[in-house]
PDB file of N, CA and C in Angstrom:
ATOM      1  N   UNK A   1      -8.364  46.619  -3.925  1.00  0.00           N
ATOM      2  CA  UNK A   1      -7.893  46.900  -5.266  1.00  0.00           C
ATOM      3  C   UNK A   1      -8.837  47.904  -5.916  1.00  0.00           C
ATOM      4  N   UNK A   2      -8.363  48.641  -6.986  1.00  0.00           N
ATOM      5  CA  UNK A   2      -9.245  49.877  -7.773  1.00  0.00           C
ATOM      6  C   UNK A   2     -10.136  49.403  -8.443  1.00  0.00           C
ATOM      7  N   UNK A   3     -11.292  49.820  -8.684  1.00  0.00           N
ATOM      8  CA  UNK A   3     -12.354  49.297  -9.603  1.00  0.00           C
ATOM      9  C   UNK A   3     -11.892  49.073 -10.795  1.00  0.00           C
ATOM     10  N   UNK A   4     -11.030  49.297 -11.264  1.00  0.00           N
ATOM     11  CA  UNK A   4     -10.297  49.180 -12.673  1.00  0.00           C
ATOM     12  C   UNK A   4      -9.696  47.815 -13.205  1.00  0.00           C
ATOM     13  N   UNK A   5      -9.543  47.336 -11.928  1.00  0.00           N
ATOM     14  CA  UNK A   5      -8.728  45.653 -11.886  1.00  0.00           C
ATOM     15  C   UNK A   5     -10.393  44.535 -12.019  1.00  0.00           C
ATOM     16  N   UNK A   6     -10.882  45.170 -11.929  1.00  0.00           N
ATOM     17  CA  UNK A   6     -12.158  44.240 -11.996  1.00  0.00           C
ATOM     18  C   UNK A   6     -11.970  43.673 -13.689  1.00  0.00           C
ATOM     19  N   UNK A   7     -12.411  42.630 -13.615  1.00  0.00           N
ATOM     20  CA  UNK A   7     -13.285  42.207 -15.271  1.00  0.00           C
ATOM     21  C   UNK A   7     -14.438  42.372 -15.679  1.00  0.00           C
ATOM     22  N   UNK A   8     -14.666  42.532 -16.937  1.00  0.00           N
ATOM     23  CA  UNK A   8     -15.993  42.590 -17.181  1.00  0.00           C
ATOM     24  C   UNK A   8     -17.118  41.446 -17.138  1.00  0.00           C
ATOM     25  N   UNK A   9     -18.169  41.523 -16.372  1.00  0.00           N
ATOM     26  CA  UNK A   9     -19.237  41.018 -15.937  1.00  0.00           C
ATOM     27  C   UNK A   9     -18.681  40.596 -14.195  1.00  0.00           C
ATOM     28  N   UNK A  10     -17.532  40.887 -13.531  1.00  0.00           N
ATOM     29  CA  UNK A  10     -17.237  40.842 -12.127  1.00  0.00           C
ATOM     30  C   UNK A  10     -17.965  41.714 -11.545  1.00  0.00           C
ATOM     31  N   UNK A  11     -18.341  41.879 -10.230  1.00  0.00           N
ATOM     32  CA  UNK A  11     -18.857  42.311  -9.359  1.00  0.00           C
ATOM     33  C   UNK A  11     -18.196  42.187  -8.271  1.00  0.00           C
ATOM     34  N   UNK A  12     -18.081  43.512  -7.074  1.00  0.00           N
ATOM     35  CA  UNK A  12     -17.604  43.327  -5.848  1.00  0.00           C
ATOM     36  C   UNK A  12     -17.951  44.866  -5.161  1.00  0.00           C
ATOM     37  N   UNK A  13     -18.152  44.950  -3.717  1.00  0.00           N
ATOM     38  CA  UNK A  13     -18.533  45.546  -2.994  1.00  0.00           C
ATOM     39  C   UNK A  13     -17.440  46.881  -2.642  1.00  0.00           C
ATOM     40  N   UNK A  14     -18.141  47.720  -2.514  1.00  0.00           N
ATOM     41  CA  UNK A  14     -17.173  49.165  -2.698  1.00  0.00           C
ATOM     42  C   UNK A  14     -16.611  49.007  -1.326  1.00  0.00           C
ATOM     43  N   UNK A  15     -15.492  48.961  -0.862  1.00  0.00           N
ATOM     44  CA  UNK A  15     -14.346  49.449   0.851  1.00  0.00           C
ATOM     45  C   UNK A  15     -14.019  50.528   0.694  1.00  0.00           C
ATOM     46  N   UNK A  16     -14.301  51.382  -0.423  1.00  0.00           N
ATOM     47  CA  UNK A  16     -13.460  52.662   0.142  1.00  0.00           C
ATOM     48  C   UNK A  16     -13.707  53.952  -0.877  1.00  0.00           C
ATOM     49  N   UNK A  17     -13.992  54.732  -0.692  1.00  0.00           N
ATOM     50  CA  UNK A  17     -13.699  55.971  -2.113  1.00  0.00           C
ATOM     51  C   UNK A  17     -12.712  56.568  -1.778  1.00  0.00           C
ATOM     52  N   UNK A  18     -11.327  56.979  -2.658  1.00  0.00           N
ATOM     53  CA  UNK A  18     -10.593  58.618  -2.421  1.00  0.00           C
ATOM     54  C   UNK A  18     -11.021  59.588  -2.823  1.00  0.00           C
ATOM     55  N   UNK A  19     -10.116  60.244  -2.774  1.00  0.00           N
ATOM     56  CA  UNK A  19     -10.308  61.453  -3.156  1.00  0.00           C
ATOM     57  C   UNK A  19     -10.505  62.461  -2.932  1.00  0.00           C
ATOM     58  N   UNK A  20     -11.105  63.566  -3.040  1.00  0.00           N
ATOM     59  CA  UNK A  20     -11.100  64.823  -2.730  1.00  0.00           C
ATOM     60  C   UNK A  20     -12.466  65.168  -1.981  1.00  0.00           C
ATOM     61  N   UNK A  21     -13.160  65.635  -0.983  1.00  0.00           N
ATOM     62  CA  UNK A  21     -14.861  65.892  -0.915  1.00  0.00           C
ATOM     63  C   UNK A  21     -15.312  65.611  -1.395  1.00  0.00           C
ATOM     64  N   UNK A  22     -15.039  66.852  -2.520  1.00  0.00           N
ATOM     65  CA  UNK A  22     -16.203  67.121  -3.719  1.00  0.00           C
ATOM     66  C   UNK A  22     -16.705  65.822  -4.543  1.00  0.00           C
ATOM     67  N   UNK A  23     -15.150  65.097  -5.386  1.00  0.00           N
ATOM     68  CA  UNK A  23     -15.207  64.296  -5.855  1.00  0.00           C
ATOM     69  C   UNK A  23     -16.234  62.984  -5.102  1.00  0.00           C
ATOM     70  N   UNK A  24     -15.899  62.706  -3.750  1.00  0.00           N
ATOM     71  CA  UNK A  24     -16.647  61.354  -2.645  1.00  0.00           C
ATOM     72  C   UNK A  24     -17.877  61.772  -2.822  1.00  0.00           C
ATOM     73  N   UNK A  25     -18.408  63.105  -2.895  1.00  0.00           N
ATOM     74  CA  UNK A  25     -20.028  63.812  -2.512  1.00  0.00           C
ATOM     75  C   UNK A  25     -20.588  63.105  -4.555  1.00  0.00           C
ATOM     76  N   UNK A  26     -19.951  63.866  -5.228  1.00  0.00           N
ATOM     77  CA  UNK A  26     -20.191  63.467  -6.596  1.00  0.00           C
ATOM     78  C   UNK A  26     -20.614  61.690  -6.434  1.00  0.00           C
ATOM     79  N   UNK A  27     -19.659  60.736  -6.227  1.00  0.00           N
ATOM     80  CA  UNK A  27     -19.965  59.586  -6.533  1.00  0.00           C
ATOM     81  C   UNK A  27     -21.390  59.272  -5.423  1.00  0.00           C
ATOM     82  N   UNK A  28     -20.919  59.191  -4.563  1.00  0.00           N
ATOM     83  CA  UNK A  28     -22.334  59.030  -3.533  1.00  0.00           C
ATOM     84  C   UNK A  28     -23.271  59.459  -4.228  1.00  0.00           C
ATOM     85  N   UNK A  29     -23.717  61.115  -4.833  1.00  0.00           N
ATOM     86  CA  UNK A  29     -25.047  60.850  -5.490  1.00  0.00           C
ATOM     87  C   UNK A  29     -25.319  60.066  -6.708  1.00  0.00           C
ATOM     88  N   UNK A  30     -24.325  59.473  -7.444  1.00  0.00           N
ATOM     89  CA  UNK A  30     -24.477  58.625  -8.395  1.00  0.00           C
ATOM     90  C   UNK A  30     -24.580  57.158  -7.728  1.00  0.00           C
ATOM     91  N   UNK A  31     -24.420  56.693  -6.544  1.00  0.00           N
ATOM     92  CA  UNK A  31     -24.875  56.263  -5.778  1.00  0.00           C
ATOM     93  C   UNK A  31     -23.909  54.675  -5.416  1.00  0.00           C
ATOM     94  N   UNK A  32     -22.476  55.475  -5.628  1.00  0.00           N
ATOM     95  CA  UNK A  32     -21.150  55.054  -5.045  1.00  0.00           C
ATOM     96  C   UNK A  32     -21.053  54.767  -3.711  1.00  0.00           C
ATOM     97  N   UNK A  33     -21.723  54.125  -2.647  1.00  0.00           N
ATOM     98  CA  UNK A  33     -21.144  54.205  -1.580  1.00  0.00           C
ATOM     99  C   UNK A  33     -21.181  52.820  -1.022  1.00  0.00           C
ATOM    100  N   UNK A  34     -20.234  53.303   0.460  1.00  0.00           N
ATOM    101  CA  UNK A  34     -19.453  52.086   0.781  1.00  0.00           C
ATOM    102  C   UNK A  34     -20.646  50.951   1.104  1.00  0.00           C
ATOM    103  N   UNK A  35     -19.862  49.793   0.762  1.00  0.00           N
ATOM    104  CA  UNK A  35     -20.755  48.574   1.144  1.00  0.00           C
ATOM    105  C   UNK A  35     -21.590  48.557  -0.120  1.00  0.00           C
ATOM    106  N   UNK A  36     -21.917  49.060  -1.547  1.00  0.00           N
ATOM    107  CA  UNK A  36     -22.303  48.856  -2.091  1.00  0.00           C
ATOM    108  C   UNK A  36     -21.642  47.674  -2.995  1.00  0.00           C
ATOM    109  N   UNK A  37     -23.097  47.010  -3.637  1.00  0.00           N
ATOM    110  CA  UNK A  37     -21.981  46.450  -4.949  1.00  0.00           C
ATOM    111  C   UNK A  37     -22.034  47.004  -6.165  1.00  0.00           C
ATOM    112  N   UNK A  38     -21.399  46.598  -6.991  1.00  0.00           N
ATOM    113  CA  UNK A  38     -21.045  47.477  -8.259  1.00  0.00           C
ATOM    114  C   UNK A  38     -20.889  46.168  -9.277  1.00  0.00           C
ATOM    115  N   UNK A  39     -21.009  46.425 -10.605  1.00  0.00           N
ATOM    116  CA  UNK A  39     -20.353  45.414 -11.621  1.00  0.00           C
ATOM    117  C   UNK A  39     -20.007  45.922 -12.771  1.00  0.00           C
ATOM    118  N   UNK A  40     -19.132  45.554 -13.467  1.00  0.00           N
ATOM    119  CA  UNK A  40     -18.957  46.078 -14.508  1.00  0.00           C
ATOM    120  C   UNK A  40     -18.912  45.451 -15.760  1.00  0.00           C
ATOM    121  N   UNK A  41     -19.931  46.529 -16.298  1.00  0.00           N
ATOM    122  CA  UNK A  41     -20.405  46.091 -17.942  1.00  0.00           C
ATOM    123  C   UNK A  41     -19.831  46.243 -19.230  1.00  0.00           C
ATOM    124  N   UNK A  42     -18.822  46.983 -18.937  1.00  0.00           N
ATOM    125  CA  UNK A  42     -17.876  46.987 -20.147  1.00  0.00           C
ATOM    126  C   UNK A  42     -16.672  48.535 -19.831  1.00  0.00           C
ATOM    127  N   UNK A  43     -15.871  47.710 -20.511  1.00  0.00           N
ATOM    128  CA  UNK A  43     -14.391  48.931 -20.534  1.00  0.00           C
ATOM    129  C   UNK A  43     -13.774  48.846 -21.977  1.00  0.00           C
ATOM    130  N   UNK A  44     -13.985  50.839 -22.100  1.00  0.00           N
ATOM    131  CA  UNK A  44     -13.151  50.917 -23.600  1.00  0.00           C
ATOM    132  C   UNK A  44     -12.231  52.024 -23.442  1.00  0.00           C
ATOM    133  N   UNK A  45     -11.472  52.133 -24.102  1.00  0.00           N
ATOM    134  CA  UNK A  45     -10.850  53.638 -24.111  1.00  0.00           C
ATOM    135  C   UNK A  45     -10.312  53.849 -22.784  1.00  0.00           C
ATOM    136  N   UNK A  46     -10.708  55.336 -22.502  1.00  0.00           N
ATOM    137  CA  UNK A  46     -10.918  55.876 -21.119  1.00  0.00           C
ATOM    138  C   UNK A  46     -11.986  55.840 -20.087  1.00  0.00           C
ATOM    139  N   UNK A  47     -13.051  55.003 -20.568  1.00  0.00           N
ATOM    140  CA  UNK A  47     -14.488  55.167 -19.605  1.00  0.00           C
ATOM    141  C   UNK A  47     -14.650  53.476 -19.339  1.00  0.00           C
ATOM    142  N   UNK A  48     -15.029  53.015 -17.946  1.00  0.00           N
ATOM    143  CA  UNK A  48     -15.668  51.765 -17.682  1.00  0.00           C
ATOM    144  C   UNK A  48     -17.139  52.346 -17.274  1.00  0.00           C
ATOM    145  N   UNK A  49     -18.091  51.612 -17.979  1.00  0.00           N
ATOM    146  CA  UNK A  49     -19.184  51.365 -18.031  1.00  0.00           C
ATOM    147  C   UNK A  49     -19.477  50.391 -16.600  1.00  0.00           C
ATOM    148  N   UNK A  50     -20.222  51.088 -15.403  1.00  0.00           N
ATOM    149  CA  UNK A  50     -20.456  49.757 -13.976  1.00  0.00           C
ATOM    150  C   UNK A  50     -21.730  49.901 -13.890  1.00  0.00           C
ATOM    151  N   UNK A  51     -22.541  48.959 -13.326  1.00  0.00           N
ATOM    152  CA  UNK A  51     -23.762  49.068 -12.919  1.00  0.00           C
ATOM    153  C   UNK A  51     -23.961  49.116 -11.595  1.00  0.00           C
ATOM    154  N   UNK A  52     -24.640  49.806 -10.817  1.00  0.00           N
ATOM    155  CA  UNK A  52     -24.352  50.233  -9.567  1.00  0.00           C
ATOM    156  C   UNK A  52     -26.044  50.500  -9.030  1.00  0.00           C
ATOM    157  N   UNK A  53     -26.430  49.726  -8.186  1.00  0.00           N
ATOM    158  CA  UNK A  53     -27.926  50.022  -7.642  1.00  0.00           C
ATOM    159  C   UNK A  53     -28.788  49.437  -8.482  1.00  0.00           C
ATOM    160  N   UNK A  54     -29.547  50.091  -9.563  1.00  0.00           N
ATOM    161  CA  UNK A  54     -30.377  49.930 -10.409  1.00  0.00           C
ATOM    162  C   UNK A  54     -30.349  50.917 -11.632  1.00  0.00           C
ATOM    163  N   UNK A  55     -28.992  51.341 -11.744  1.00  0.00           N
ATOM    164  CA  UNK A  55     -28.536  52.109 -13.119  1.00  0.00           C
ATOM    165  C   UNK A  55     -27.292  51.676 -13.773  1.00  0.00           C
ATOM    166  N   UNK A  56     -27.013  52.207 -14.472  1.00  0.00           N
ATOM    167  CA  UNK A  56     -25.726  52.471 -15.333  1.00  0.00           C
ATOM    168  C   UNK A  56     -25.411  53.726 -15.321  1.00  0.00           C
ATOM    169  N   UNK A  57     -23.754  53.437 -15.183  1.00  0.00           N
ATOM    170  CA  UNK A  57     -23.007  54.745 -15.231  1.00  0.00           C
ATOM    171  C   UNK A  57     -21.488  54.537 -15.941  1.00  0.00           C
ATOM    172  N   UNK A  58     -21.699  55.565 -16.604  1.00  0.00           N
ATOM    173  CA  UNK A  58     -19.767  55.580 -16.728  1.00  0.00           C
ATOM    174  C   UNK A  58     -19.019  56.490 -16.139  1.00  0.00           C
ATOM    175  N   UNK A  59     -18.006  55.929 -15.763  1.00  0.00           N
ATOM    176  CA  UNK A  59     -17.194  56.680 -15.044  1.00  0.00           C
ATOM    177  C   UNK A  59     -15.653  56.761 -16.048  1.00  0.00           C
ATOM    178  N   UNK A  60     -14.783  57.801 -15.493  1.00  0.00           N
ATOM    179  CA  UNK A  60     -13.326  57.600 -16.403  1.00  0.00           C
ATOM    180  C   UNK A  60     -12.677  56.761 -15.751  1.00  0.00           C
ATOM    181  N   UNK A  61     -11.304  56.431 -15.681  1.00  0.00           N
ATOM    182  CA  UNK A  61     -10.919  54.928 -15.472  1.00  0.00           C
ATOM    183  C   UNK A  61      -9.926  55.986 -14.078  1.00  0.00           C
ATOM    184  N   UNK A  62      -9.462  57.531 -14.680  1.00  0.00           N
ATOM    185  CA  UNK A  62      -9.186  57.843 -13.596  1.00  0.00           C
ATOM    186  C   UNK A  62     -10.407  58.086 -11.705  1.00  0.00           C
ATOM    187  N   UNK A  63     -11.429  58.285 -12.070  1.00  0.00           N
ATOM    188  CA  UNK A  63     -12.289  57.985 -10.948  1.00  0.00           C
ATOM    189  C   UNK A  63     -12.336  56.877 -10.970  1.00  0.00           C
ATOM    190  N   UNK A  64     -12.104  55.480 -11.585  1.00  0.00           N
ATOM    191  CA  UNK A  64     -12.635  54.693 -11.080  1.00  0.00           C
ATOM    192  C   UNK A  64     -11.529  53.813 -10.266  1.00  0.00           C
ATOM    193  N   UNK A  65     -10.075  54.315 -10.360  1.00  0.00           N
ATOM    194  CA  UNK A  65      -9.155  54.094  -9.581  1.00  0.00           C
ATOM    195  C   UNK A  65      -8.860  54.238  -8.552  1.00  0.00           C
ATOM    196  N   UNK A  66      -9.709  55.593  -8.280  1.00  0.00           N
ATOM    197  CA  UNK A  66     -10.433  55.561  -6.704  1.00  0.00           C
ATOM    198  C   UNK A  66     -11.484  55.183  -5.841  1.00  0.00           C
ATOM    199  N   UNK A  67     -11.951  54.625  -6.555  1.00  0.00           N
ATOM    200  CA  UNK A  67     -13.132  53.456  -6.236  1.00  0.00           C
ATOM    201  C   UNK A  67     -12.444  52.075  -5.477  1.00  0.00           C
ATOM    202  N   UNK A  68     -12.362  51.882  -3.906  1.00  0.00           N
ATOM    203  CA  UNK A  68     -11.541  50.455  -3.831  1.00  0.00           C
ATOM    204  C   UNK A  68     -12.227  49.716  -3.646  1.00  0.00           C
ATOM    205  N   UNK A  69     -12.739  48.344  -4.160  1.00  0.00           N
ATOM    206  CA  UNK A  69     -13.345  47.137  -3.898  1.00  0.00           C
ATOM    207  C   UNK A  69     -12.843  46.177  -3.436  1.00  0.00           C
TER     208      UNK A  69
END
């Protein structure tokens, strides 16, 4: 399922990125990759707020639909 279906304060392990190269190369250095876990700290608007490694990031809800957990 897309990172988007998550709830806030859920957590679950990344299976998959789409998308385009560029876009997969982008998340990886924000430090998107597979087998990671991720959680998410809050969703407003257009941006979910996830915590990922030992940061915070927001992403738009359209990248984060390509995010599969």
């Amino acid at each position: 399922m897309p990172l988007t279906m998550l709830g806030s304060g859920e957590a679950a392990a990344i299976r998959r990125i789409g998308g385009k190269d560029e876009s997969k190369r982008f998340l990886e250095n924000l430090g998107f990759t597979v087998g990671e876990e991720v959680r998410i700290i809050s969703s407003n608007g257009g941006n979910i707020i996830v915590q990922v490694k030992d940061s915070r990031v927001a992403v738009s809800k359209g990248i984060a639909n390509k995010i599969i957990v």
